[in-house]
C-alpha atoms as a PDB file:
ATOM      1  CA  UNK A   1       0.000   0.000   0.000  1.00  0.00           C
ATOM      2  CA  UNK A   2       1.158   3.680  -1.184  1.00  0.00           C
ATOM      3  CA  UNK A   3       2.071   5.420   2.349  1.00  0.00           C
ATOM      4  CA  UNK A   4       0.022   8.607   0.826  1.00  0.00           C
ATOM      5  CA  UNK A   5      -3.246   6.048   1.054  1.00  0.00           C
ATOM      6  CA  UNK A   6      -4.331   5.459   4.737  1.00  0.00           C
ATOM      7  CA  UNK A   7      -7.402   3.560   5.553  1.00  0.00           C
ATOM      8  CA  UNK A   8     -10.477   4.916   6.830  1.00  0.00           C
ATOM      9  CA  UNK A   9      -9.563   3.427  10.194  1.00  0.00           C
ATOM     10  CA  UNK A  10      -6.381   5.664  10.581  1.00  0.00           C
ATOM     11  CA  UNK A  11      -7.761   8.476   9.232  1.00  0.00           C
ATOM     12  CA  UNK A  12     -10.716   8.470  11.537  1.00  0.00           C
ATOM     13  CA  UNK A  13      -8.350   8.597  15.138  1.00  0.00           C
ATOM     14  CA  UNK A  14      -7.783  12.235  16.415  1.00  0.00           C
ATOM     15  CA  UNK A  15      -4.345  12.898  17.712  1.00  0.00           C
ATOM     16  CA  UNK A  16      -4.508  11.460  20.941  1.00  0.00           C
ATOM     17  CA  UNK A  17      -5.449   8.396  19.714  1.00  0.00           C
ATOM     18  CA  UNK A  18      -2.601   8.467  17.476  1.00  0.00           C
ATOM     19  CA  UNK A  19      -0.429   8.993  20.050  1.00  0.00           C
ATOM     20  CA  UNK A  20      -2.062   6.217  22.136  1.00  0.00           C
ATOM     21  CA  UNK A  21      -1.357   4.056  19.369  1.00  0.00           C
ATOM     22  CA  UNK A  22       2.215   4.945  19.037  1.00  0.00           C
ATOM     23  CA  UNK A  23       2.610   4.701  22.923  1.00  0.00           C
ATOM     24  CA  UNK A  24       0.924   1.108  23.164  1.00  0.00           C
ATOM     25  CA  UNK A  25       3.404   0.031  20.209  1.00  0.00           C
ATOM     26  CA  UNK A  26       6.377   1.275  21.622  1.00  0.00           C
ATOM     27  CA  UNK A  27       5.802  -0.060  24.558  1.00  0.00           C
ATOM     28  CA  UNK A  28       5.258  -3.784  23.001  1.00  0.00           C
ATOM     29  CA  UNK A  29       0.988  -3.835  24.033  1.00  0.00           C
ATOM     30  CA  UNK A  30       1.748  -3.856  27.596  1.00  0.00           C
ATOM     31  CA  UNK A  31      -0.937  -1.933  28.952  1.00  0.00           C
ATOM     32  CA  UNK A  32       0.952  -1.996  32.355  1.00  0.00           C
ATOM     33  CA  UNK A  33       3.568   0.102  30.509  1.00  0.00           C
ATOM     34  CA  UNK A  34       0.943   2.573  29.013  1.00  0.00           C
ATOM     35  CA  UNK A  35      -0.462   2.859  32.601  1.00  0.00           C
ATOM     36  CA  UNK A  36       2.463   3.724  34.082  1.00  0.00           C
ATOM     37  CA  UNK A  37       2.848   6.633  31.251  1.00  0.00           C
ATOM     38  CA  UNK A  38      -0.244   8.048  31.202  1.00  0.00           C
ATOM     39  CA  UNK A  39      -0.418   8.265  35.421  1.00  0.00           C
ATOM     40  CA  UNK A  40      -3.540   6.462  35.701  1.00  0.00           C
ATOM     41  CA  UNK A  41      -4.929   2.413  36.721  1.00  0.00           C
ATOM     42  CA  UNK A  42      -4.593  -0.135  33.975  1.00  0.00           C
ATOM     43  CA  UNK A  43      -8.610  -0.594  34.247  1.00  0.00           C
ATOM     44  CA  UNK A  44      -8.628   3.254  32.655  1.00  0.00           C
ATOM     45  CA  UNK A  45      -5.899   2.011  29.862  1.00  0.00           C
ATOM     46  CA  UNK A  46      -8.303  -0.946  29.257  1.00  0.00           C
ATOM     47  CA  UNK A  47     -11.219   1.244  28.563  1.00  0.00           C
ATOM     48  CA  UNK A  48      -9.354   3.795  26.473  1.00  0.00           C
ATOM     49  CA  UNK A  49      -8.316   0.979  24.633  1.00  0.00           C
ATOM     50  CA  UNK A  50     -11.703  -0.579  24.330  1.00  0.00           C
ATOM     51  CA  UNK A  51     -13.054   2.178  22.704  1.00  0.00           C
ATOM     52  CA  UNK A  52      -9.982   2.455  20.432  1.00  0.00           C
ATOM     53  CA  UNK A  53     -11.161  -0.626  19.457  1.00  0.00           C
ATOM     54  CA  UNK A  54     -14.658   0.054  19.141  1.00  0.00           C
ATOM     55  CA  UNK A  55     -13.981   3.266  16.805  1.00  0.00           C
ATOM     56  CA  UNK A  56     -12.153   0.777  14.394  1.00  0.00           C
ATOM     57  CA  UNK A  57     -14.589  -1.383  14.248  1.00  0.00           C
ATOM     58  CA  UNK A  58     -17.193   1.144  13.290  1.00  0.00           C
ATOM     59  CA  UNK A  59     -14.869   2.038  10.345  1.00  0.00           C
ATOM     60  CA  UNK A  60     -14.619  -1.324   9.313  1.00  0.00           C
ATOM     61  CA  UNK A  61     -17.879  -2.767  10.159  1.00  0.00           C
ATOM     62  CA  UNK A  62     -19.761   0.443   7.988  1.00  0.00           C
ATOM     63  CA  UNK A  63     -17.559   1.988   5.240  1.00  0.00           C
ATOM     64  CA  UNK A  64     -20.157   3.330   3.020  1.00  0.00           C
ATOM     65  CA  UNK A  65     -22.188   4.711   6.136  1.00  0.00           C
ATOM     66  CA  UNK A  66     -20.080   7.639   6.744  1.00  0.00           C
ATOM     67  CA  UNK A  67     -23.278   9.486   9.005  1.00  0.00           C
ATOM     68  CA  UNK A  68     -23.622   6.462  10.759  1.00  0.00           C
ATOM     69  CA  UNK A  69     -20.152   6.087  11.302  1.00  0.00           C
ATOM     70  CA  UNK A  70     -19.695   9.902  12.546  1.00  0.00           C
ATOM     71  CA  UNK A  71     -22.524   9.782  15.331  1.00  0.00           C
ATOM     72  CA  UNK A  72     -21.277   6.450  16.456  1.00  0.00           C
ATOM     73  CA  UNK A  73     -17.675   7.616  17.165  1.00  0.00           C
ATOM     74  CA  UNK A  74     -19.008  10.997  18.506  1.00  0.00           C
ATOM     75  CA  UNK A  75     -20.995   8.922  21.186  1.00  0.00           C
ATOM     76  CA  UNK A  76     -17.765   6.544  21.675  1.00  0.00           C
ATOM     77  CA  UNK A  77     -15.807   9.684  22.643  1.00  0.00           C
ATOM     78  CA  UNK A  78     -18.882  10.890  24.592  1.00  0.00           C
ATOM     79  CA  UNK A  79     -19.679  13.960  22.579  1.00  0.00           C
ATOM     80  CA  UNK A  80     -23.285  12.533  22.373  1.00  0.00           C
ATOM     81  CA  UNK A  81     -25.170  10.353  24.749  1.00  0.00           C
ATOM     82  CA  UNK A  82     -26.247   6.832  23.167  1.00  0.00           C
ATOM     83  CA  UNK A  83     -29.857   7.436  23.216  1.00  0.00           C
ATOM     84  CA  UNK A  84     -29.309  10.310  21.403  1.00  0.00           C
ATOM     85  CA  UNK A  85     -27.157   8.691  18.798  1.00  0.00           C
ATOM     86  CA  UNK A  86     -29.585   5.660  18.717  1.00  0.00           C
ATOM     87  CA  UNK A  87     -31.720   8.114  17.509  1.00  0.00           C
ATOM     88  CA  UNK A  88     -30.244   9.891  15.078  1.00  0.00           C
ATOM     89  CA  UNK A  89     -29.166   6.489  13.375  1.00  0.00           C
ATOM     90  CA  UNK A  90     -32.572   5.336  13.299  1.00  0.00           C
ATOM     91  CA  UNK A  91     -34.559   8.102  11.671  1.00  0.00           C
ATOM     92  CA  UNK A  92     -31.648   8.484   8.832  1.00  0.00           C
ATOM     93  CA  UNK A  93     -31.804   4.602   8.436  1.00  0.00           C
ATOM     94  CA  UNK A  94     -35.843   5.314   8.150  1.00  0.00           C
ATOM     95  CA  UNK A  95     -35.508   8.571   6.020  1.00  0.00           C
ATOM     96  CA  UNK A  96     -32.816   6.577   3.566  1.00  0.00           C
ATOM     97  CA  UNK A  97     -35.321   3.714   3.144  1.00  0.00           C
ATOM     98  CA  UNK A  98     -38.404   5.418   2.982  1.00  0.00           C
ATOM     99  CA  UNK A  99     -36.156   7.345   0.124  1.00  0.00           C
ATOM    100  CA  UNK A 100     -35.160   3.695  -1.442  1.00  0.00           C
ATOM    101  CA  UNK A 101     -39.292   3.178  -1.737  1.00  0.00           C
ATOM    102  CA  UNK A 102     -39.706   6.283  -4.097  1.00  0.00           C
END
């Protein structure tokens, strides 16, 4: 792969999560490590990384859904509650199929 073509993945983290990232590497996954580095418990570098995780997945799991993909990963970093995102995801899923009917 070209290193001017990143996938969506990448190009979706903000800069902290890029640093994260380069942390967790350098320091060969040990969340321990990371712990130790950022000054907090490993059960907070657990849930950072879980929702690392989770905002990959969203990339991968909905590529052509970039709205969908937006309000999920704006929940995930708590910008939006989940009920509100729930909602938001369901009346554009409604709106685009009541749009597929016409």
């Amino acid at each position: 792969m070209p290193i001017n073509v990143m996938p969506n993945w990448i190009v979706s983290l903000d800069d902290e999560d890029i640093t994260f990232v380069k942390r967790f590497i350098m320091s060969s996954g040990s969340l321990k490590e990371i712990a130790k580095q950022y000054s907090v418990t490993y059960p907070t570098v657990r849930l950072r990384l879980d929702r690392l995780i989770q905002k990959i997945k969203i990339e991968d799991e909905i590529p052509n859904e970039k709205y969908i993909s937006l309000i999920k990963r704006l929940a995930l970093d708590e910008k939006i509650d989940f009920a509100t995102a729930k909602v938001l995801i369901s009346e554009y899923k409604k709106e685009k199929n009541e749009g597929d009917l016409v």
